[in-house]
N, C-alpha and C. Protein backbone atom coordinates (compact mmCIF):
# COMPACT_ATOMS: atom_id res chain seq x y z
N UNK A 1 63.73 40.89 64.18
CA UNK A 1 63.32 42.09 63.50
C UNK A 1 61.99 41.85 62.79
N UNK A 2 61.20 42.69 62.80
CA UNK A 2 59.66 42.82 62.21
C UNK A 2 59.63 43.35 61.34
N UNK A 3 59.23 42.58 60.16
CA UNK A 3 59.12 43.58 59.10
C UNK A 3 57.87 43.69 58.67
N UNK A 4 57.56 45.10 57.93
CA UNK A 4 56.00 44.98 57.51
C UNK A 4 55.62 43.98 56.34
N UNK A 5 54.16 44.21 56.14
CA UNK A 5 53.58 43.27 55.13
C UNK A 5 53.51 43.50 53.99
N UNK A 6 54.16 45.03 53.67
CA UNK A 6 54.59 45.58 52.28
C UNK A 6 56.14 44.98 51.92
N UNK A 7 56.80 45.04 52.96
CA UNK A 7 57.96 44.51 52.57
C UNK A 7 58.08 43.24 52.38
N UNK A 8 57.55 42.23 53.09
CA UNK A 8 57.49 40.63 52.60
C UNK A 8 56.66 40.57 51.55
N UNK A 9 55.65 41.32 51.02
CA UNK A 9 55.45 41.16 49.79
C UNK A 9 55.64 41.74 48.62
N UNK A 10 56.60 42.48 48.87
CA UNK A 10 57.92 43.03 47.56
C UNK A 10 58.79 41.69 47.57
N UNK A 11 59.45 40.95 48.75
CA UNK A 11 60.23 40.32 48.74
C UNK A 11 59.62 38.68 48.86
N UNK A 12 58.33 38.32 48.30
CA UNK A 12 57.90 37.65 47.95
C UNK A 12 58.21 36.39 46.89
N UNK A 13 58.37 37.81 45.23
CA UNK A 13 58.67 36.83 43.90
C UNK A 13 60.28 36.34 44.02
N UNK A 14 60.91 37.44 45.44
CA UNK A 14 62.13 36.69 45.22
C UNK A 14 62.13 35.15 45.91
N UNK A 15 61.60 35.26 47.52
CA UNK A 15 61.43 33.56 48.21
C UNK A 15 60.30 32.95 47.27
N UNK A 16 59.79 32.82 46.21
CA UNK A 16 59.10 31.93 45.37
C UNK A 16 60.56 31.20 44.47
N UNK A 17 60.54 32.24 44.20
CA UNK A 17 61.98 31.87 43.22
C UNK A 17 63.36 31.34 43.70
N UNK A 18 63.62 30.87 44.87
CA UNK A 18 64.32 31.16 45.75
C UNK A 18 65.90 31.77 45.36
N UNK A 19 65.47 33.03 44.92
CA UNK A 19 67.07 33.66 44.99
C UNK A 19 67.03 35.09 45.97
N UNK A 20 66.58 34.72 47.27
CA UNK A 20 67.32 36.04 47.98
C UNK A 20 68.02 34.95 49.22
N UNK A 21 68.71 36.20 49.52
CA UNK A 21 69.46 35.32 50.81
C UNK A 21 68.20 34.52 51.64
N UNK A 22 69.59 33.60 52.46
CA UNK A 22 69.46 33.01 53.60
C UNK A 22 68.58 33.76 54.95
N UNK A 23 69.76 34.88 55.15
CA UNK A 23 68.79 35.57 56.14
C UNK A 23 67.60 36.29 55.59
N UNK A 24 66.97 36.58 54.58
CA UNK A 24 66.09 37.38 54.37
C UNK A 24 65.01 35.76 53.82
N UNK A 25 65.32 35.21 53.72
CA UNK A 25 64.15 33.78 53.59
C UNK A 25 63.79 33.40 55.03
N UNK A 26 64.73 33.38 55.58
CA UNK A 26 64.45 33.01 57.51
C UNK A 26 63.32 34.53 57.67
N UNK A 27 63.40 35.45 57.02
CA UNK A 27 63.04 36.58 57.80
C UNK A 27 61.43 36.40 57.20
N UNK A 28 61.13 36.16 56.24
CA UNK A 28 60.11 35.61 55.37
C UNK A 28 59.05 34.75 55.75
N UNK A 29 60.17 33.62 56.40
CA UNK A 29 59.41 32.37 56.95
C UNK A 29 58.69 32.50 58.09
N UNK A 30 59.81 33.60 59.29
CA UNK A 30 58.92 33.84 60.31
C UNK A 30 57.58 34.57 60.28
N UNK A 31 58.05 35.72 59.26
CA UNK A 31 56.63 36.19 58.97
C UNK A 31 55.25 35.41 58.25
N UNK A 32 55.59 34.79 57.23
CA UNK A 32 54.43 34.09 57.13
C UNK A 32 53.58 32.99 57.98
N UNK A 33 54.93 32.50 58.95
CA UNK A 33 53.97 31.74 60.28
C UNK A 33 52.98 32.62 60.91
N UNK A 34 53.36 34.14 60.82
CA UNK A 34 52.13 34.59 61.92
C UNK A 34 51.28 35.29 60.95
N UNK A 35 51.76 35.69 60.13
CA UNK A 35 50.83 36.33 59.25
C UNK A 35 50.12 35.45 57.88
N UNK A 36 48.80 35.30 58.08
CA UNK A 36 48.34 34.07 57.29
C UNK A 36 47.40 35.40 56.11
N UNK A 37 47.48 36.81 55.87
CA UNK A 37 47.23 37.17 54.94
C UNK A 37 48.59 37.57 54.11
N UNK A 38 49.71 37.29 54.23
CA UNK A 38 51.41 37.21 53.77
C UNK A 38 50.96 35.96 52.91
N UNK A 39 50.61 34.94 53.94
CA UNK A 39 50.64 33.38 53.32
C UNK A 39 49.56 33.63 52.14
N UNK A 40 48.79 33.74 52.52
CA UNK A 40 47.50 33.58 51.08
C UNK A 40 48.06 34.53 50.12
N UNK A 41 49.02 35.26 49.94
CA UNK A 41 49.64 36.55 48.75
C UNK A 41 50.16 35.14 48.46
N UNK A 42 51.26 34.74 49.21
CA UNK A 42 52.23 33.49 48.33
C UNK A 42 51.36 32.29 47.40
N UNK A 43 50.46 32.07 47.65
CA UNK A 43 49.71 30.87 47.62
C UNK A 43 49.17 31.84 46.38
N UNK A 44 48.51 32.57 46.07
CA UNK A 44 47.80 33.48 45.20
C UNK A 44 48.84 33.63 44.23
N UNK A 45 50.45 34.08 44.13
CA UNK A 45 51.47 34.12 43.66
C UNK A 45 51.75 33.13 42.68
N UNK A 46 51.88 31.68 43.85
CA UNK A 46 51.99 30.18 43.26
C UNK A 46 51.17 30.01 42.35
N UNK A 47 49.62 30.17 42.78
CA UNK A 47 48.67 30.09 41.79
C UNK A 47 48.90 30.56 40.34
N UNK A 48 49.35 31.94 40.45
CA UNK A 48 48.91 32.48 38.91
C UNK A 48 50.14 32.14 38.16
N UNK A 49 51.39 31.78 38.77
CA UNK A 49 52.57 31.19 38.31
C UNK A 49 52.45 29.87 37.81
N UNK A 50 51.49 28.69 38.36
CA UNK A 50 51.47 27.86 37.73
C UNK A 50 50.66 27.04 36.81
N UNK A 51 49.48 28.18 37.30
CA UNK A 51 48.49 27.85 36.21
C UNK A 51 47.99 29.67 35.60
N UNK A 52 48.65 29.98 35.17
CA UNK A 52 48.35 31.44 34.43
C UNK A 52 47.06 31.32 33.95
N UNK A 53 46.21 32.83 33.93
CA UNK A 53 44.98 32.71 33.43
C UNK A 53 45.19 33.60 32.08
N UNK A 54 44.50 33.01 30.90
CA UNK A 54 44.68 33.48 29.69
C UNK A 54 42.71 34.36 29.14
N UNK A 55 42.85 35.56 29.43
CA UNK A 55 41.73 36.01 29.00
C UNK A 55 41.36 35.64 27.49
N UNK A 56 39.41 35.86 27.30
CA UNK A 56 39.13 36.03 26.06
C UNK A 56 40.02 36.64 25.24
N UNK A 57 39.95 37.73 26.10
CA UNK A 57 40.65 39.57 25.18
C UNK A 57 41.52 39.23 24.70
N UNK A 58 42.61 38.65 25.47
CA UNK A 58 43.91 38.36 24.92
C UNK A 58 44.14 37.38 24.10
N UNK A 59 43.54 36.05 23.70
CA UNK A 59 43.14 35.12 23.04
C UNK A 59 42.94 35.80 21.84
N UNK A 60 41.82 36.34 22.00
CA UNK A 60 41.40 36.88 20.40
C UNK A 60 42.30 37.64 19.89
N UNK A 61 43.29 38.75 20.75
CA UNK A 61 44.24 39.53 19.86
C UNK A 61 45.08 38.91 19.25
N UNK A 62 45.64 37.79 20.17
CA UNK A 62 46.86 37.00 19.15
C UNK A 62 46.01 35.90 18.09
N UNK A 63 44.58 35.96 17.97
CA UNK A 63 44.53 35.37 16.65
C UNK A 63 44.22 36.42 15.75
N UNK A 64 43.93 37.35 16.04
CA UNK A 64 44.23 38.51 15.50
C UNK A 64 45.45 38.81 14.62
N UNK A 65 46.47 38.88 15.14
CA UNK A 65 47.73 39.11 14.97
C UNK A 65 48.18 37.77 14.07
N UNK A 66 47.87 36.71 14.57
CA UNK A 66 48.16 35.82 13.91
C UNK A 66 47.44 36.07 12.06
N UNK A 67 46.31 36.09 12.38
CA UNK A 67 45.65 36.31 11.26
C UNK A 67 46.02 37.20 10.05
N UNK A 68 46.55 38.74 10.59
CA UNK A 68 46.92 39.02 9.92
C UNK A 68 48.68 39.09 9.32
N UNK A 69 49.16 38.69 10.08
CA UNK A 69 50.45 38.63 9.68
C UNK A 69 50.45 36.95 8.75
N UNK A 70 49.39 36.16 8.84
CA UNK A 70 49.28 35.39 7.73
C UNK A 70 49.00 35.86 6.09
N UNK A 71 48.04 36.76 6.16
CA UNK A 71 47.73 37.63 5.07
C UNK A 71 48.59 38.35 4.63
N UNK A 72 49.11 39.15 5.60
CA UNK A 72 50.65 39.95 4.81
C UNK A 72 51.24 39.52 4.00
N UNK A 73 51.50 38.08 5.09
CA UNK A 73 52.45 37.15 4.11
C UNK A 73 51.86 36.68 3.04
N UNK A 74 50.98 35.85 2.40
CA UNK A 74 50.23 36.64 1.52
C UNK A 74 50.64 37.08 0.08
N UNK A 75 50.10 38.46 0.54
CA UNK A 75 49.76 39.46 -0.30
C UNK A 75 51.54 39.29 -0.59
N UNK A 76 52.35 39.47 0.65
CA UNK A 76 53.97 39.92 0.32
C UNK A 76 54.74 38.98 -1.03
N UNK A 77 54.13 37.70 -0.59
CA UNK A 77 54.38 36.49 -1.63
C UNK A 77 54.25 36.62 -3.02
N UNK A 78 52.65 37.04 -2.87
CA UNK A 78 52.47 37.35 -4.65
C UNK A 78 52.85 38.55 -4.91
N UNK A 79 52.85 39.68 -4.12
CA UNK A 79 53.57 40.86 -4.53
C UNK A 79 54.95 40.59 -5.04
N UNK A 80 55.80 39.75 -4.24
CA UNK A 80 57.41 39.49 -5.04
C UNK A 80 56.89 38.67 -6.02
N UNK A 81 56.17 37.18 -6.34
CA UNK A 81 56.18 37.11 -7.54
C UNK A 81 56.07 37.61 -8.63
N UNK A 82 55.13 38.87 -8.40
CA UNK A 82 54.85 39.78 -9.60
C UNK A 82 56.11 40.20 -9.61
N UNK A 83 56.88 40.87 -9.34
CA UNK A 83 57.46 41.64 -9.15
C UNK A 83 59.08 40.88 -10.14
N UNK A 84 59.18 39.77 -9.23
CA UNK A 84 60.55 38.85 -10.30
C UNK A 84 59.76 38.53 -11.33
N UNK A 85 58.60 37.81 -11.74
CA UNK A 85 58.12 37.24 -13.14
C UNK A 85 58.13 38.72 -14.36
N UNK A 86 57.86 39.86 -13.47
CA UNK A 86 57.92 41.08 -14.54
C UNK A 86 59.29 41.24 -15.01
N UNK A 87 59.92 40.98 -14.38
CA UNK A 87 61.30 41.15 -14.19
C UNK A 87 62.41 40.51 -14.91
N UNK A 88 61.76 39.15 -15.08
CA UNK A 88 62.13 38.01 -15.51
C UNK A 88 61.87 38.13 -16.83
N UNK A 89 60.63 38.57 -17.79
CA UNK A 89 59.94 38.38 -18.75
C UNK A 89 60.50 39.32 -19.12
N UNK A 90 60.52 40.85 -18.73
CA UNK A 90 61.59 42.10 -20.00
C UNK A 90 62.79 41.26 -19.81
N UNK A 91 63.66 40.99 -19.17
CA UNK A 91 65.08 40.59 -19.22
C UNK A 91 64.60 39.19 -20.52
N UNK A 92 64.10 38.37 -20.69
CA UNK A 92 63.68 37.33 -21.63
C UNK A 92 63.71 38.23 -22.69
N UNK A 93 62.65 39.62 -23.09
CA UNK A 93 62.75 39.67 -24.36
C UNK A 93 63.64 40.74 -24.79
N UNK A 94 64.37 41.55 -23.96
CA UNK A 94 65.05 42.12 -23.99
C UNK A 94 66.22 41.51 -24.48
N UNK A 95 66.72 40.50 -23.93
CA UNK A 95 67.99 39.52 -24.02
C UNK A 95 67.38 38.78 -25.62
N UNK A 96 66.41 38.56 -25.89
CA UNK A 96 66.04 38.05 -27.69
C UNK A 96 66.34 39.29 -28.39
N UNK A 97 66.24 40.47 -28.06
CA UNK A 97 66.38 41.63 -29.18
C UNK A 97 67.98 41.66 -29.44
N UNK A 98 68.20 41.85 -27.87
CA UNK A 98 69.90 41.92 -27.93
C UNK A 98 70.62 40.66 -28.71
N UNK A 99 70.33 39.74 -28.24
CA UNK A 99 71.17 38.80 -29.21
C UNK A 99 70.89 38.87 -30.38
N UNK A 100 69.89 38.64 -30.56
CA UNK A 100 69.43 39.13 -32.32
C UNK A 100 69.70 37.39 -33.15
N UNK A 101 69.61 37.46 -34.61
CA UNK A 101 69.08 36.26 -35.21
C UNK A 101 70.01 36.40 -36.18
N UNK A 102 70.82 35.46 -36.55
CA UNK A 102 71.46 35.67 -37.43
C UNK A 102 71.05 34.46 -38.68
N UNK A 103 71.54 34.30 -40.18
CA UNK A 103 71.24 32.70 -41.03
C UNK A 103 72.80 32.69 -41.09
N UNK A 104 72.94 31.49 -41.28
CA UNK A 104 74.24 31.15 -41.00
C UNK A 104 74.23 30.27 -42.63
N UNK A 105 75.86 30.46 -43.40
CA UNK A 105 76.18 30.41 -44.55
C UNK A 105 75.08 29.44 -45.67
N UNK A 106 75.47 28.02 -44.83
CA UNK A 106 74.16 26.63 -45.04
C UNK A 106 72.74 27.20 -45.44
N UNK A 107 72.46 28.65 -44.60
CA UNK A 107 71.01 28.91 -44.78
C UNK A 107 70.31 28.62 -43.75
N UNK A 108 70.76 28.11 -42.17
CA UNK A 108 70.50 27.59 -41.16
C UNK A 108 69.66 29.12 -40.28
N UNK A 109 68.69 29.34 -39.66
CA UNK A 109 68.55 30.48 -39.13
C UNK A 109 69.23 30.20 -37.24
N UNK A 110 69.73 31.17 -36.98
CA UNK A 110 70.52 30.76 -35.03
C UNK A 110 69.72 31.76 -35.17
N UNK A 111 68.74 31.70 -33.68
CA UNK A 111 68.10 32.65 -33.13
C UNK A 111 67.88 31.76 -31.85
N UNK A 112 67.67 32.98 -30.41
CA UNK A 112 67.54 32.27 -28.95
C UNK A 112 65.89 32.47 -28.70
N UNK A 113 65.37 31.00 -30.02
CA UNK A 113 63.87 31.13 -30.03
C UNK A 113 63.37 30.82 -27.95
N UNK A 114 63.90 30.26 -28.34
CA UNK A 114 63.72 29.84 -26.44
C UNK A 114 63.23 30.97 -25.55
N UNK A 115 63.62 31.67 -25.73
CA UNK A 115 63.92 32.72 -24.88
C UNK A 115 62.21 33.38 -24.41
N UNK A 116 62.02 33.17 -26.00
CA UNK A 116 60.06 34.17 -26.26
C UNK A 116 59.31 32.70 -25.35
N UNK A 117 59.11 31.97 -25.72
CA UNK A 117 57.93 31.00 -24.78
C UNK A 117 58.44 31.56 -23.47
N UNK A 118 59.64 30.98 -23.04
CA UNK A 118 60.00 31.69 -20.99
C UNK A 118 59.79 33.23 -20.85
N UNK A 119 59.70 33.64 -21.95
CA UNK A 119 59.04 35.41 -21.53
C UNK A 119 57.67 35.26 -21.24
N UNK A 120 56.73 34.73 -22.26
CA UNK A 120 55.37 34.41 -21.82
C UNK A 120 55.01 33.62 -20.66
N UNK A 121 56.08 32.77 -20.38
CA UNK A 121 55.40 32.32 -19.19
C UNK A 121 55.63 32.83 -17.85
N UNK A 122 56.55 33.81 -17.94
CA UNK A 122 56.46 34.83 -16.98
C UNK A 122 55.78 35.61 -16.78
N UNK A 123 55.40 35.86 -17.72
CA UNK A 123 53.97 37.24 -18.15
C UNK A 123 52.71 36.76 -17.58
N UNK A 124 52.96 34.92 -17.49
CA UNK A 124 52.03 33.92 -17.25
C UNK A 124 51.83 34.07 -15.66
N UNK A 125 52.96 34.11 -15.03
CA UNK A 125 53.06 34.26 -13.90
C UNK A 125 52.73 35.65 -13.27
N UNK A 126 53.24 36.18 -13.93
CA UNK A 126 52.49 37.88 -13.80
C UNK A 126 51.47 37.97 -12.96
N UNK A 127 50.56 37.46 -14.16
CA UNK A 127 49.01 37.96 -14.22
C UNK A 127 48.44 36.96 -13.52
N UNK A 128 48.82 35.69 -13.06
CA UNK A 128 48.07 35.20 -12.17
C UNK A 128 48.56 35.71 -10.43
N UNK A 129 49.57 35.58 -10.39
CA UNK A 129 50.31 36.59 -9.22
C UNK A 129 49.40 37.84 -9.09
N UNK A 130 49.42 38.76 -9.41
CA UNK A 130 48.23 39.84 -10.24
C UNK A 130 46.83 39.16 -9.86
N UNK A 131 46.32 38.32 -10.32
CA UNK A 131 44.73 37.76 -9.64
C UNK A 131 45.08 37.63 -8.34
N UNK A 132 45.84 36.93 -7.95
CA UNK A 132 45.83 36.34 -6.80
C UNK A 132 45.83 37.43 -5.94
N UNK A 133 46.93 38.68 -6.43
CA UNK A 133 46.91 39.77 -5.07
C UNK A 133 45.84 40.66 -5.00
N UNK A 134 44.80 40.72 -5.86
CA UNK A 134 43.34 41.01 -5.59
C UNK A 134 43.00 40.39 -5.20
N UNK A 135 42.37 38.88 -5.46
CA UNK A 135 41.34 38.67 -4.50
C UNK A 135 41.94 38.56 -2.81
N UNK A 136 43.27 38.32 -3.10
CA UNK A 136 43.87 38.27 -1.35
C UNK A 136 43.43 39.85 -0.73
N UNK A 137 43.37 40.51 -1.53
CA UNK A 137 43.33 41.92 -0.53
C UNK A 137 42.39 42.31 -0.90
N UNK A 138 41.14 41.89 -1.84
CA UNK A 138 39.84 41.99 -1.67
C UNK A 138 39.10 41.20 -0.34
N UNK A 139 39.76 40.06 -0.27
CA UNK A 139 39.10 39.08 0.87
C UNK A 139 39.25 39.83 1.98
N UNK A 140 40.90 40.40 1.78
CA UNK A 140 41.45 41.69 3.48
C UNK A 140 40.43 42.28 3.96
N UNK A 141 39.46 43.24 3.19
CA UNK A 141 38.66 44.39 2.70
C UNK A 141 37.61 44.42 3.66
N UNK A 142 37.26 42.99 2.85
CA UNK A 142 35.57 42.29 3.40
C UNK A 142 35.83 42.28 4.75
N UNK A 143 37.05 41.30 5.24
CA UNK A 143 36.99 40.38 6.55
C UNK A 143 36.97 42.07 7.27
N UNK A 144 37.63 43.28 6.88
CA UNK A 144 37.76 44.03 7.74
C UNK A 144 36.78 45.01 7.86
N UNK A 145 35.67 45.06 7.02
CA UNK A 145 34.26 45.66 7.26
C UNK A 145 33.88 45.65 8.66
């Protein structure tokens, strides 16, 4: 049986791969003995299968992509830091009001002095979190001029 040269080369990526039948690989084989523009499709096939060609274009998009999904991350980073250190720092002085200060009989003062320095240094964290997510998305700005 003769088959055309559209059909052995639909049924090509399967005899590369070898998962089609028996009889349809015999049917394959005969054809590419006589037909040597069948053979150069396979060989052309093999080629780009084993050494793939990777364009500029496509190169540059995935550093592209790369690039910016580095920055996201980023900006996303110091955005949650701000975000828990604000968070962190009302719950600090909030939790000093609530407990409150008592002097105890001796004349001793109990108060959760502790509490005010770890509020500031959240506030600390804040505002540098806060620098940081400007100039990160000032730098965004520029690179994207």
């Amino acid at each position: 049986m003769r088959l055309s040269c559209e059909v052995i080369r639909d049924l090509l990526p399967l005899y590369y791969d070898k998962v089609c039948s028996k009889e349809s690989s015999s049917l394959i084989e005969e054809h590419l003995a006589e037909c040597p523009q069948c053979l150069d499709e396979l060989q052309k096939f093999k080629m780009n299968l084993e050494n793939p060609t990777i364009s500029d274009g496509k190169i540059k998009v995935m550093e592209n992509i790369s690039e910016k999904w580095k920055r996201d991350r980023r900006v996303s980073f110091t955005k949650g830091s701000m975000l828990v250190s604000a968070l962190a720092a009302i719950i600090c002085f909030i939790a000093y009001n609530v407990i409150g200060s008592k002097v105890l009989p001796d004349g001793t003062l109990v108060e959760p002095f502790a509490l005010i320095p770890i509020g500031y240094i959240f506030v600390l964290v804040f505002i540098i979190s806060l620098i940081c997510n400007f100039v990160f998305l000032k730098k965004y700005k520029i690179n994207t001029k």
